[in-house]
N, C-alpha and C. Protein backbone atom coordinates (compact mmCIF):
# COMPACT_ATOMS: atom_id res chain seq x y z
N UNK A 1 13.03 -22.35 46.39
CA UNK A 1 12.14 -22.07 45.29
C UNK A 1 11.59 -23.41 44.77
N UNK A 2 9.97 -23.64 44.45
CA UNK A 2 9.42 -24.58 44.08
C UNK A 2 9.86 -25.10 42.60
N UNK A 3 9.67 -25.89 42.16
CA UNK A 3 9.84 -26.64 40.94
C UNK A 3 9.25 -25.16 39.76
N UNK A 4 7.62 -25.30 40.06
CA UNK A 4 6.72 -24.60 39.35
C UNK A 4 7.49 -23.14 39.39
N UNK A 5 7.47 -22.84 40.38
CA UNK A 5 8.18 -21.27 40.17
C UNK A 5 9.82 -21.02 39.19
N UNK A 6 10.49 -22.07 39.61
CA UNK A 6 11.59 -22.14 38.76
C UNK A 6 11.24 -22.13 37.14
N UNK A 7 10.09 -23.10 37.16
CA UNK A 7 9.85 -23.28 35.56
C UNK A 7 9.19 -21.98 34.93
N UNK A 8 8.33 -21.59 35.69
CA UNK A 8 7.49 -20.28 35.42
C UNK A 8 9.32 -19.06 35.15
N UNK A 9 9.95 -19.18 36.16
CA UNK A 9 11.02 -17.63 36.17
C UNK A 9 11.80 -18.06 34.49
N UNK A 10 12.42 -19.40 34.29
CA UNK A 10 12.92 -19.78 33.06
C UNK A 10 12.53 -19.60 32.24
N UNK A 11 10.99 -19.80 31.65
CA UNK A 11 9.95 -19.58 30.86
C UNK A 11 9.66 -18.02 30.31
N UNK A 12 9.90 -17.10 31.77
CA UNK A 12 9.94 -15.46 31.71
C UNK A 12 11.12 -14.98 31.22
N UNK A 13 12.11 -15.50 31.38
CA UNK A 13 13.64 -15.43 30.85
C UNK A 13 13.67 -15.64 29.46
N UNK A 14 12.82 -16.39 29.10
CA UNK A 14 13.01 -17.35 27.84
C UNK A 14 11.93 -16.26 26.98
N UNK A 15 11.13 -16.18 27.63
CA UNK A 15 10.28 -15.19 26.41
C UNK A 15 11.13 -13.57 26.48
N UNK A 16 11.69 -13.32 27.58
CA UNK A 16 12.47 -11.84 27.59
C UNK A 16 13.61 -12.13 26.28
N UNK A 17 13.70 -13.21 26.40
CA UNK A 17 15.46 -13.18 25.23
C UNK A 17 15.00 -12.93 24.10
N UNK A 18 13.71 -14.04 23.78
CA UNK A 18 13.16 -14.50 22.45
C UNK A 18 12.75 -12.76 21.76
N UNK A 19 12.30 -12.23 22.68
CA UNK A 19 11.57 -10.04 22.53
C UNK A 19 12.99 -9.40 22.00
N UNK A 20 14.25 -9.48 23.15
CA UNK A 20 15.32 -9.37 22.83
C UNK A 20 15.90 -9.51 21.18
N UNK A 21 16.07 -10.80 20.66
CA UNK A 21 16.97 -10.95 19.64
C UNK A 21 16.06 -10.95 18.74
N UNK A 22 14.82 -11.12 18.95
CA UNK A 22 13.36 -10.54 17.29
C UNK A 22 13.83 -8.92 17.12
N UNK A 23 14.19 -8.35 18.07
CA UNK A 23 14.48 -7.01 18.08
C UNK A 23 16.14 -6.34 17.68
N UNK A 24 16.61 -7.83 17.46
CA UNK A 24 18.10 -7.59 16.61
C UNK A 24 17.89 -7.96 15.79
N UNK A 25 16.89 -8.64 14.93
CA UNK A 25 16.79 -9.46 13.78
C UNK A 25 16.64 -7.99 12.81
N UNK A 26 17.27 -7.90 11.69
CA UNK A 26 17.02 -6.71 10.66
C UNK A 26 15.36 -6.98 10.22
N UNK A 27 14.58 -5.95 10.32
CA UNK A 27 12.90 -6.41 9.39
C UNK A 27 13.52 -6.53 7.70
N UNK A 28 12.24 -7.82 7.13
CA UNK A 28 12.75 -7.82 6.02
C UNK A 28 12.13 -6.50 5.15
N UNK A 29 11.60 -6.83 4.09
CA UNK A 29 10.78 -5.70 2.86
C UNK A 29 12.18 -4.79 2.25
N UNK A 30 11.38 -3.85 1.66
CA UNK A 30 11.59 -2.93 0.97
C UNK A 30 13.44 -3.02 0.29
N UNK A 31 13.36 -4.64 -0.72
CA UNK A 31 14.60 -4.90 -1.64
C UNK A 31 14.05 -5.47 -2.77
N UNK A 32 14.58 -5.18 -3.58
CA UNK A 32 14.33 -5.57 -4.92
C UNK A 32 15.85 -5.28 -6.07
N UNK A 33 16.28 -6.32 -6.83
CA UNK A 33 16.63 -5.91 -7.71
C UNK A 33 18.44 -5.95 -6.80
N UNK A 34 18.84 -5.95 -5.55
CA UNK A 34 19.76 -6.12 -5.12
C UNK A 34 20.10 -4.39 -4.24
N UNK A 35 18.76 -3.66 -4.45
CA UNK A 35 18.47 -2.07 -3.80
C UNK A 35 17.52 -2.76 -2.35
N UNK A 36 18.46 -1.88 -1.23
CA UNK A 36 17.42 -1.91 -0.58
C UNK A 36 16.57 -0.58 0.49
N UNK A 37 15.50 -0.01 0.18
CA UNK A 37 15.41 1.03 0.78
C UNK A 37 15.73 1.40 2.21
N UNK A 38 16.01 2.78 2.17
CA UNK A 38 16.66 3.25 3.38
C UNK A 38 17.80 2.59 3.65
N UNK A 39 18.68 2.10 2.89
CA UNK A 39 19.95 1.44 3.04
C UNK A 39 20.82 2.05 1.67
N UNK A 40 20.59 1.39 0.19
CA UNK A 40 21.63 2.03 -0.77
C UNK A 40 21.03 2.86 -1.36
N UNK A 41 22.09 3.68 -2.08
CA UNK A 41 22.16 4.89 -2.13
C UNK A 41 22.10 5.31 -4.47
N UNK A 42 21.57 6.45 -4.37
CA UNK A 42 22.09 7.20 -5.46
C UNK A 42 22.73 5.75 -6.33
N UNK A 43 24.30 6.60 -5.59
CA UNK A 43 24.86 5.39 -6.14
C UNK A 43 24.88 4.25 -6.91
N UNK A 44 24.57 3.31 -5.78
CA UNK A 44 24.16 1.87 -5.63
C UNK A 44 23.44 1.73 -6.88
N UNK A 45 22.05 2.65 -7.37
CA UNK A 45 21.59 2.18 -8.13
C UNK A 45 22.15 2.52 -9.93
N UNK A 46 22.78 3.38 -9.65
CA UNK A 46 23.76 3.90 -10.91
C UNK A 46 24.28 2.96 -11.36
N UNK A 47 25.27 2.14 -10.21
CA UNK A 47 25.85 0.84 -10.70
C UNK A 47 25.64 -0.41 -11.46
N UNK A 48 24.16 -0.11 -10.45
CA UNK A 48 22.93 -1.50 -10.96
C UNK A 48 22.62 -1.26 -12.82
N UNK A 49 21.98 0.17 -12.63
CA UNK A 49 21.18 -0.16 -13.79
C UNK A 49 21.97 0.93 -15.19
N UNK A 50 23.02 1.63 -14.41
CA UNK A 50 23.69 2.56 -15.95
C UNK A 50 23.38 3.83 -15.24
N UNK A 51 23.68 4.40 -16.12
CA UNK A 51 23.15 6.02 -16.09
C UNK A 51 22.03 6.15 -16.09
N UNK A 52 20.96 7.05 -15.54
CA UNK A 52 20.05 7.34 -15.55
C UNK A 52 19.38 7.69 -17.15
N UNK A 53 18.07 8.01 -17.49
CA UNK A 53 17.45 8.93 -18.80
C UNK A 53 17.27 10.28 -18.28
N UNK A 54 17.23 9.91 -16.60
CA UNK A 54 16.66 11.41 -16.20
C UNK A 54 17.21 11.76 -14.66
N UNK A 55 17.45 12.64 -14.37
CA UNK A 55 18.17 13.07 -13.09
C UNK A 55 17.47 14.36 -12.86
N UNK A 56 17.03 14.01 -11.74
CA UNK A 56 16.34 15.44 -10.29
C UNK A 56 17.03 15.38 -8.99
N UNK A 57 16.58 16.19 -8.22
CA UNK A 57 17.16 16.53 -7.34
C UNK A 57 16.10 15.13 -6.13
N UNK A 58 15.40 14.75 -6.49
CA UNK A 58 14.80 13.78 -5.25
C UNK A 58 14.04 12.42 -5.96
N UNK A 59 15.08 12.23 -7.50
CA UNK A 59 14.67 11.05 -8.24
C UNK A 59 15.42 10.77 -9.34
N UNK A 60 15.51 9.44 -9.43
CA UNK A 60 16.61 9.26 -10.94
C UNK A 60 15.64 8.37 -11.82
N UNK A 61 15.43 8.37 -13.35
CA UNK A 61 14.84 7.70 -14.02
C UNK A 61 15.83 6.33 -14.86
N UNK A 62 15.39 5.36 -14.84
CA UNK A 62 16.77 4.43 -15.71
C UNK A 62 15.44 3.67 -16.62
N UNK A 63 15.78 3.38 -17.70
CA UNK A 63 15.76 2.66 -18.61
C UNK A 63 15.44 1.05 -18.12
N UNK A 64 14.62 -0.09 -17.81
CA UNK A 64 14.89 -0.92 -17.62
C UNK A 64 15.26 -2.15 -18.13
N UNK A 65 15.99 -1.95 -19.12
CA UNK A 65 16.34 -3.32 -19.88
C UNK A 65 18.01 -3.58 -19.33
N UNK A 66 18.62 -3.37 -18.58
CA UNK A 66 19.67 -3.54 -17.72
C UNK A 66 19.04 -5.31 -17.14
N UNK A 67 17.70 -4.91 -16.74
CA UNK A 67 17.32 -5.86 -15.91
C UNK A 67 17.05 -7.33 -16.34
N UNK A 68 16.97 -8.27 -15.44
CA UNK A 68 16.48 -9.36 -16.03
C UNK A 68 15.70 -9.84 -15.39
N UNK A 69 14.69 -9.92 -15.40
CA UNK A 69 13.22 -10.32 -14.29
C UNK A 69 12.09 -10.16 -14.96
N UNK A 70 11.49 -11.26 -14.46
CA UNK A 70 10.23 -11.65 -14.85
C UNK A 70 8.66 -10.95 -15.36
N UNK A 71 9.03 -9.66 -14.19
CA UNK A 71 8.66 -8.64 -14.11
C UNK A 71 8.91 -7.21 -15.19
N UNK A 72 9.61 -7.77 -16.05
CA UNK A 72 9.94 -7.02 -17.17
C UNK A 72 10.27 -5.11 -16.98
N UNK A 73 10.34 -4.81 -16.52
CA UNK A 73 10.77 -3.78 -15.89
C UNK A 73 11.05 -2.64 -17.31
N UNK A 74 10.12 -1.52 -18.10
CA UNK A 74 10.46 -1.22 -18.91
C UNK A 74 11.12 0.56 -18.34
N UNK A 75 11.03 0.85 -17.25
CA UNK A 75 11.41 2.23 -16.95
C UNK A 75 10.91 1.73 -15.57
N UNK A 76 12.50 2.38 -14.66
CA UNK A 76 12.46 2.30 -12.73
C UNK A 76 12.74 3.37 -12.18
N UNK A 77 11.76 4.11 -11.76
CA UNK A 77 11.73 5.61 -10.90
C UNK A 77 12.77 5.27 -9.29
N UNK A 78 13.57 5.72 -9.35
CA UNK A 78 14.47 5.56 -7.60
C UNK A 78 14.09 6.91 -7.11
N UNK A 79 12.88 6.89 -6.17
CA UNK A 79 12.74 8.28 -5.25
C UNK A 79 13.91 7.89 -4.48
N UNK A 80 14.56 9.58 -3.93
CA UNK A 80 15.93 9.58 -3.28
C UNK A 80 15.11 10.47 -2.02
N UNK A 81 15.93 10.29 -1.14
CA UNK A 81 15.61 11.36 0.17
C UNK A 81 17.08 12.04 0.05
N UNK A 82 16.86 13.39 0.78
CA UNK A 82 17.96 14.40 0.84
C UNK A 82 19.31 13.93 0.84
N UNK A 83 19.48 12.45 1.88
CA UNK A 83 21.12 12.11 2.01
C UNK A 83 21.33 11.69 0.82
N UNK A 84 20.38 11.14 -0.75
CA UNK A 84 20.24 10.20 -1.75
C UNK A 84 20.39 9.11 -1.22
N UNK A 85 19.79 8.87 0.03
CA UNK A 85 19.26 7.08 0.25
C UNK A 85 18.26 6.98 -0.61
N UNK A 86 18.13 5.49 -0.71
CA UNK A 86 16.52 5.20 -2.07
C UNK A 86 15.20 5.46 -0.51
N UNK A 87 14.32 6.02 -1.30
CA UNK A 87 13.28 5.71 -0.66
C UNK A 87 12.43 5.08 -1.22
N UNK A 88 11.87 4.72 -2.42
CA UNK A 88 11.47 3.91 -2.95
C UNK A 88 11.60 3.92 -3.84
N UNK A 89 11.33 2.59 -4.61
CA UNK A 89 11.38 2.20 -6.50
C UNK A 89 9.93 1.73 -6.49
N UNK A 90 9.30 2.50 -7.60
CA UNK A 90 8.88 2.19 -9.15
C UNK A 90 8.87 1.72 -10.17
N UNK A 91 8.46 0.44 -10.44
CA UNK A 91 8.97 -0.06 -11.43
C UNK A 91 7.81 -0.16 -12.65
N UNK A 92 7.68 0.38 -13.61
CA UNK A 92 6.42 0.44 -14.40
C UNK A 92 6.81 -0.41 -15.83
N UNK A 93 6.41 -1.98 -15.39
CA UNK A 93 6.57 -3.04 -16.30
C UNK A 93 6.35 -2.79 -17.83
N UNK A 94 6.59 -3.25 -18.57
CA UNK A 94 6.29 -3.42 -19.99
C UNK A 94 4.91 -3.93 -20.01
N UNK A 95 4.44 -3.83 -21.45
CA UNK A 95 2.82 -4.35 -20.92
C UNK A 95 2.18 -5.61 -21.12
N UNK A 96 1.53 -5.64 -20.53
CA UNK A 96 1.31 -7.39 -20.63
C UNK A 96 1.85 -8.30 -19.76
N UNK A 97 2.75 -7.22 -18.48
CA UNK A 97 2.93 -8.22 -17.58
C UNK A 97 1.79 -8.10 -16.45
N UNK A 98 1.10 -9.69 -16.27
CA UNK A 98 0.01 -9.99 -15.17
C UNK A 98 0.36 -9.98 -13.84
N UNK A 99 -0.70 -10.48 -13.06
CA UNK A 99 -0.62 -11.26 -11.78
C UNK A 99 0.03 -12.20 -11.25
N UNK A 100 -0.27 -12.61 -12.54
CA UNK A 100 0.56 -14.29 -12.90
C UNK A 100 2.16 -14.56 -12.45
N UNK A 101 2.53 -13.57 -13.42
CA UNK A 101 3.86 -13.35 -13.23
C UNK A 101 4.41 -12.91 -11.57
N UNK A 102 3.71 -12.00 -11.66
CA UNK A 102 3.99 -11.31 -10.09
C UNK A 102 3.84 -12.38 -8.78
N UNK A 103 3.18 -13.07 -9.21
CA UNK A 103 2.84 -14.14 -7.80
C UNK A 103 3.94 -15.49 -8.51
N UNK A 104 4.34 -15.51 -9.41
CA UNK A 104 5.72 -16.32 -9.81
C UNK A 104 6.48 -15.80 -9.07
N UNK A 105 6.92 -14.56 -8.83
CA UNK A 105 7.68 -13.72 -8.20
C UNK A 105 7.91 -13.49 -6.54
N UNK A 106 6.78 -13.34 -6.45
CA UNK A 106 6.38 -13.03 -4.84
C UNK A 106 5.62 -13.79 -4.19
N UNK A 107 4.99 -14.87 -4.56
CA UNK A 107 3.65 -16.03 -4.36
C UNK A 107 2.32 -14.82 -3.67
N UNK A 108 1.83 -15.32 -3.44
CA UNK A 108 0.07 -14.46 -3.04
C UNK A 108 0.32 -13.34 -2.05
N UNK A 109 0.15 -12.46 -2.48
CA UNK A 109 -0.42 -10.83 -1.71
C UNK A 109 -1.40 -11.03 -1.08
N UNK A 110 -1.78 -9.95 -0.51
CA UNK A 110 -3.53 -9.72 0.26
C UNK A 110 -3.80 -8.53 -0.71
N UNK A 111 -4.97 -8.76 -1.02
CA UNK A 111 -5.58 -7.58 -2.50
C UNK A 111 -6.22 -6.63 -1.70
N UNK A 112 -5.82 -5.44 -1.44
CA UNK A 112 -6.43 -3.94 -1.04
C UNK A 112 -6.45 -3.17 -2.07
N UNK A 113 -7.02 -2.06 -1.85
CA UNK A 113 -7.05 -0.67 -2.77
C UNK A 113 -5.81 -0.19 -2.58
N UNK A 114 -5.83 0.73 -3.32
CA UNK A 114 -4.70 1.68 -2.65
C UNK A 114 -4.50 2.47 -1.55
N UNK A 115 -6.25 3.21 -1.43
CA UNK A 115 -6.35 3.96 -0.22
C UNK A 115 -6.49 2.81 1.21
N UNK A 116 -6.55 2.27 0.82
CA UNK A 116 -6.41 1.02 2.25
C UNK A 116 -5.31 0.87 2.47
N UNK A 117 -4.18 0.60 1.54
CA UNK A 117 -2.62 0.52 1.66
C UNK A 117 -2.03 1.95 2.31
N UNK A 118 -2.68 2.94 1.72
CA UNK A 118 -2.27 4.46 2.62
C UNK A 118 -2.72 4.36 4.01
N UNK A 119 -3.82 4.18 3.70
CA UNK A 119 -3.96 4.33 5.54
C UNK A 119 -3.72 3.09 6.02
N UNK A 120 -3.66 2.30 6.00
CA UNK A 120 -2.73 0.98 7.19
C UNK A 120 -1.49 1.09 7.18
N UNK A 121 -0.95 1.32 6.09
CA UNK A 121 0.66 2.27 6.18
C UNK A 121 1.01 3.41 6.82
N UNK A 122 0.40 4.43 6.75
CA UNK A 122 0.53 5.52 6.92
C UNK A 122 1.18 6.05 5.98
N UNK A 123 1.71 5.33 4.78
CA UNK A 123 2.58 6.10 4.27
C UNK A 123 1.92 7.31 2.81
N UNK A 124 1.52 8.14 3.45
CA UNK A 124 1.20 9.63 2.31
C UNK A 124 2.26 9.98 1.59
N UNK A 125 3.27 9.77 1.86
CA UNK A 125 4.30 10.53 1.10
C UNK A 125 4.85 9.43 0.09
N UNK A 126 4.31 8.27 -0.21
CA UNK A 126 4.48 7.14 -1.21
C UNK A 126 3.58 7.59 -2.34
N UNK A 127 3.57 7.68 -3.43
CA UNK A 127 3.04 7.61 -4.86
C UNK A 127 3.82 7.08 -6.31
N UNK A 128 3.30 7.50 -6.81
CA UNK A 128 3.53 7.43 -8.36
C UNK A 128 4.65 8.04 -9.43
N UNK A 129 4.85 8.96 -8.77
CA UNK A 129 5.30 10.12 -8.88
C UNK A 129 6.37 10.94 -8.19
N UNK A 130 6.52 12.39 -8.66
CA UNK A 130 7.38 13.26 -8.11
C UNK A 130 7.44 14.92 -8.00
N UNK A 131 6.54 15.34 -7.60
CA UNK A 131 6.62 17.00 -7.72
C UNK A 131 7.66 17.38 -6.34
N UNK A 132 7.94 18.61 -6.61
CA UNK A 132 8.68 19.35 -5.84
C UNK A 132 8.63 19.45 -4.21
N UNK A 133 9.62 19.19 -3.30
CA UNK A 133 8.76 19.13 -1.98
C UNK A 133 7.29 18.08 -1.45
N UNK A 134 7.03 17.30 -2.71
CA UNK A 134 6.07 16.41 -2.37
C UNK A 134 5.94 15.25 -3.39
N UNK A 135 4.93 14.33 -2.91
CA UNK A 135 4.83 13.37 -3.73
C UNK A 135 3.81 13.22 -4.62
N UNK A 136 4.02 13.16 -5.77
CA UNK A 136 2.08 12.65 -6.21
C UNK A 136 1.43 11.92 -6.42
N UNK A 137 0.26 11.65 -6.28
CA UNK A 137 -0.64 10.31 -5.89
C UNK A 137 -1.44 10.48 -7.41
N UNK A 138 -0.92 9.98 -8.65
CA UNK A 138 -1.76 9.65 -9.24
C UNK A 138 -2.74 8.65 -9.59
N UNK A 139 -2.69 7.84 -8.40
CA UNK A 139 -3.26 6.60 -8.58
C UNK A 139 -4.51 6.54 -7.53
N UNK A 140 -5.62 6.35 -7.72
CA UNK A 140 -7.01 6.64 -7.54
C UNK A 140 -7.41 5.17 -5.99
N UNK A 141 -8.02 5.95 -4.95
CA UNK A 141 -7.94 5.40 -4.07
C UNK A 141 -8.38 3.89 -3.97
N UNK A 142 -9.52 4.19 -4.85
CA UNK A 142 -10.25 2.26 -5.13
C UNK A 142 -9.40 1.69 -6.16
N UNK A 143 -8.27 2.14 -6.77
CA UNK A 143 -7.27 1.19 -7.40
C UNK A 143 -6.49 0.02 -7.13
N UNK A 144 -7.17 -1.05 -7.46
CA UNK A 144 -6.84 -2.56 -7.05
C UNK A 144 -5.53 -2.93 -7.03
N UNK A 145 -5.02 -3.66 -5.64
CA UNK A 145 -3.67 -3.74 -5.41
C UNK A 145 -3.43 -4.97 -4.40
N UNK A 146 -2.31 -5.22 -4.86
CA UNK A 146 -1.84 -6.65 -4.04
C UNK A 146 -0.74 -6.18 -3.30
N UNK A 147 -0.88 -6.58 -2.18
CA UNK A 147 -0.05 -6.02 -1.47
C UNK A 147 0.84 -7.21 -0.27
N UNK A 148 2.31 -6.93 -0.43
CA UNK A 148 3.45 -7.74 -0.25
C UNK A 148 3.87 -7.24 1.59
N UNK A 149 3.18 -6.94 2.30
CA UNK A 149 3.67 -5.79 3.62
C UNK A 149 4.86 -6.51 3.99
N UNK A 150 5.11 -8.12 3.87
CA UNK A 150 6.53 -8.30 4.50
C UNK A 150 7.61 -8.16 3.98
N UNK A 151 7.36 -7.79 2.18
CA UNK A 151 8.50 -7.83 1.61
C UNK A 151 8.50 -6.10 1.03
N UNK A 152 7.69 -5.26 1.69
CA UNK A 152 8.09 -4.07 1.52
C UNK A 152 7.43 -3.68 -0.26
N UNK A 153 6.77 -4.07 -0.70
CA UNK A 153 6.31 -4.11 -1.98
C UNK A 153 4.80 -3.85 -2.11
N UNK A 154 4.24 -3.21 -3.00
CA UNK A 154 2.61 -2.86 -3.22
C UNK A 154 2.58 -3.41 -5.13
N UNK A 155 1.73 -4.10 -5.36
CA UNK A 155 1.59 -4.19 -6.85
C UNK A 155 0.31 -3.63 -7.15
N UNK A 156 0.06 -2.92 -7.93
CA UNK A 156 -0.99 -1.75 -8.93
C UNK A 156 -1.38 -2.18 -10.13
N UNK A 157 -2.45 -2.59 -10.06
CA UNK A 157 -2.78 -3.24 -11.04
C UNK A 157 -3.91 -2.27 -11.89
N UNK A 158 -3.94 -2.58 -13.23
CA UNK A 158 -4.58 -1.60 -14.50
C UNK A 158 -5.61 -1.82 -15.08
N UNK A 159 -5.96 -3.18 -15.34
CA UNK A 159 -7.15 -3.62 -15.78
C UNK A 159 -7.10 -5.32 -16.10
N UNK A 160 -8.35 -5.62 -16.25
CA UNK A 160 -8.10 -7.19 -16.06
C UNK A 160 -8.08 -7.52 -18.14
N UNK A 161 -7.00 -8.54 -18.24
CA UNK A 161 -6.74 -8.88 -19.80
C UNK A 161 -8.57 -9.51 -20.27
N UNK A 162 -9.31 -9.52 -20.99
CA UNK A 162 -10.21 -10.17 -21.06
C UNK A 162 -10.42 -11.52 -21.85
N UNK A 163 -9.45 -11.87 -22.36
CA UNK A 163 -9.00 -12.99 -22.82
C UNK A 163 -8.75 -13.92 -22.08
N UNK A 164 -7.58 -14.08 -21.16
CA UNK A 164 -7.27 -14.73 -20.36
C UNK A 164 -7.94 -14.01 -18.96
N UNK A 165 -8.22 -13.61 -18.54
CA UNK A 165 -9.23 -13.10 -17.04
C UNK A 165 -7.75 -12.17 -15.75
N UNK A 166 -6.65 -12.45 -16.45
CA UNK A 166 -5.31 -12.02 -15.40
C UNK A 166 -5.43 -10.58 -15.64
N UNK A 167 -5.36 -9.85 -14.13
CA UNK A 167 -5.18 -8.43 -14.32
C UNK A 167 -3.48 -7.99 -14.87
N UNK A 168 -3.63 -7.01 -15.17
CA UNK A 168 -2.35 -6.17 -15.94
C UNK A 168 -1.95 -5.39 -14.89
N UNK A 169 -0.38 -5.14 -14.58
CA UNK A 169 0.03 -4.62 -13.65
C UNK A 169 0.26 -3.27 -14.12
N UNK A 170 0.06 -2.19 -13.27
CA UNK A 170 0.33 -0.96 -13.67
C UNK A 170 1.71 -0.83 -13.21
N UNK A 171 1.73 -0.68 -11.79
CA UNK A 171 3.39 -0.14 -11.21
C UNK A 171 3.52 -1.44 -10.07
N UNK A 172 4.86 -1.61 -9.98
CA UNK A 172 5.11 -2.26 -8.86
C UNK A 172 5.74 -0.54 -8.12
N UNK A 173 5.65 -0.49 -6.47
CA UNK A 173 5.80 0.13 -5.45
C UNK A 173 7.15 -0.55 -4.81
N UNK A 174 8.02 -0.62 -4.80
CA UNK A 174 9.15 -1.13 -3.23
C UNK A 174 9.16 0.09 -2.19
N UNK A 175 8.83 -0.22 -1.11
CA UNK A 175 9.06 1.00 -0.15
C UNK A 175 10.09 0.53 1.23
């Protein structure tokens, strides 16, 4: 076997491993707060933040002053799936928290709508909300949003402060 061919078969080896162990690496996203979706549970977040204000059968409501983050967190929706794994948190800040803050937090998003975040996601069954057997999308498709895809996070923003020019966050999303 030639030099070149040896280096070329090593090289093929070397990119097969590199496919290999990217494919053991856990993906990051969807943690916040020490929750991470599709991983803890019900539970998990009981511990975190207290007892709930409100308990359903496919969501728990908590109070957020447990918390301490930047993000001010005044009430955190935990959608549950059937086993009560989290499927996602909601976190609907106190008011007056910006952009500002959020990119303290997370440094720079890519700014989509919402309906752009649905369809490059796919994810329909993500909203705002919680009705029975489904989810609800109260949040309007051209609704301006920064969006976190590696860390599993969407920020929703409400209107821009006109004083200082920083938009106001409506909901943070973890999925």
């Amino acid at each position: 076997m030639t030099r070149q061919a040896t280096a070329l078969r090593c090289t093929a080896w070397g990119l097969a491993l590199l496919v290999v162990l990217g494919a053991l690496v856990p993906a990051e996203g969807g943690e916040w707060g020490g929750l991470k979706t599709g991983v803890s549970t019900d539970r998990d977040a009981v511990a975190l933040f207290g007892p709930p204000i409100s308990e359903y059968p496919d969501y728990l409501l908590f109070r957020g002053d447990r918390v301490k983050s930047a993000l001010n967190p005044d009430t955190i929706v935990v959608n549950l799936t059937t086993a009560k794994q989290i499927e996602s948190l909601i976190l609907f800040p106190g008011w007056g928290v910006t952009d500002e803050e959020v990119r303290k937090e997370f440094g720079a998003g890519s700014l989509v709508s919402y309906g752009e975040f649905l369809q490059k996601t796919g994810r329909t069954r993500v909203g705002g909300g919680t009705r029975a057997d489904q989810k609800l999308h109260y949040l309007q498709p051209h609704d301006r949003c920064e969006s976190y895809e590696r860390l599993g996070i969407l920020v929703v923003y409400d209107a821009r402060d006109l004083a200082s020019g920083n938009e106001i966050v409506k909901l943070i999303l973890v999925y």
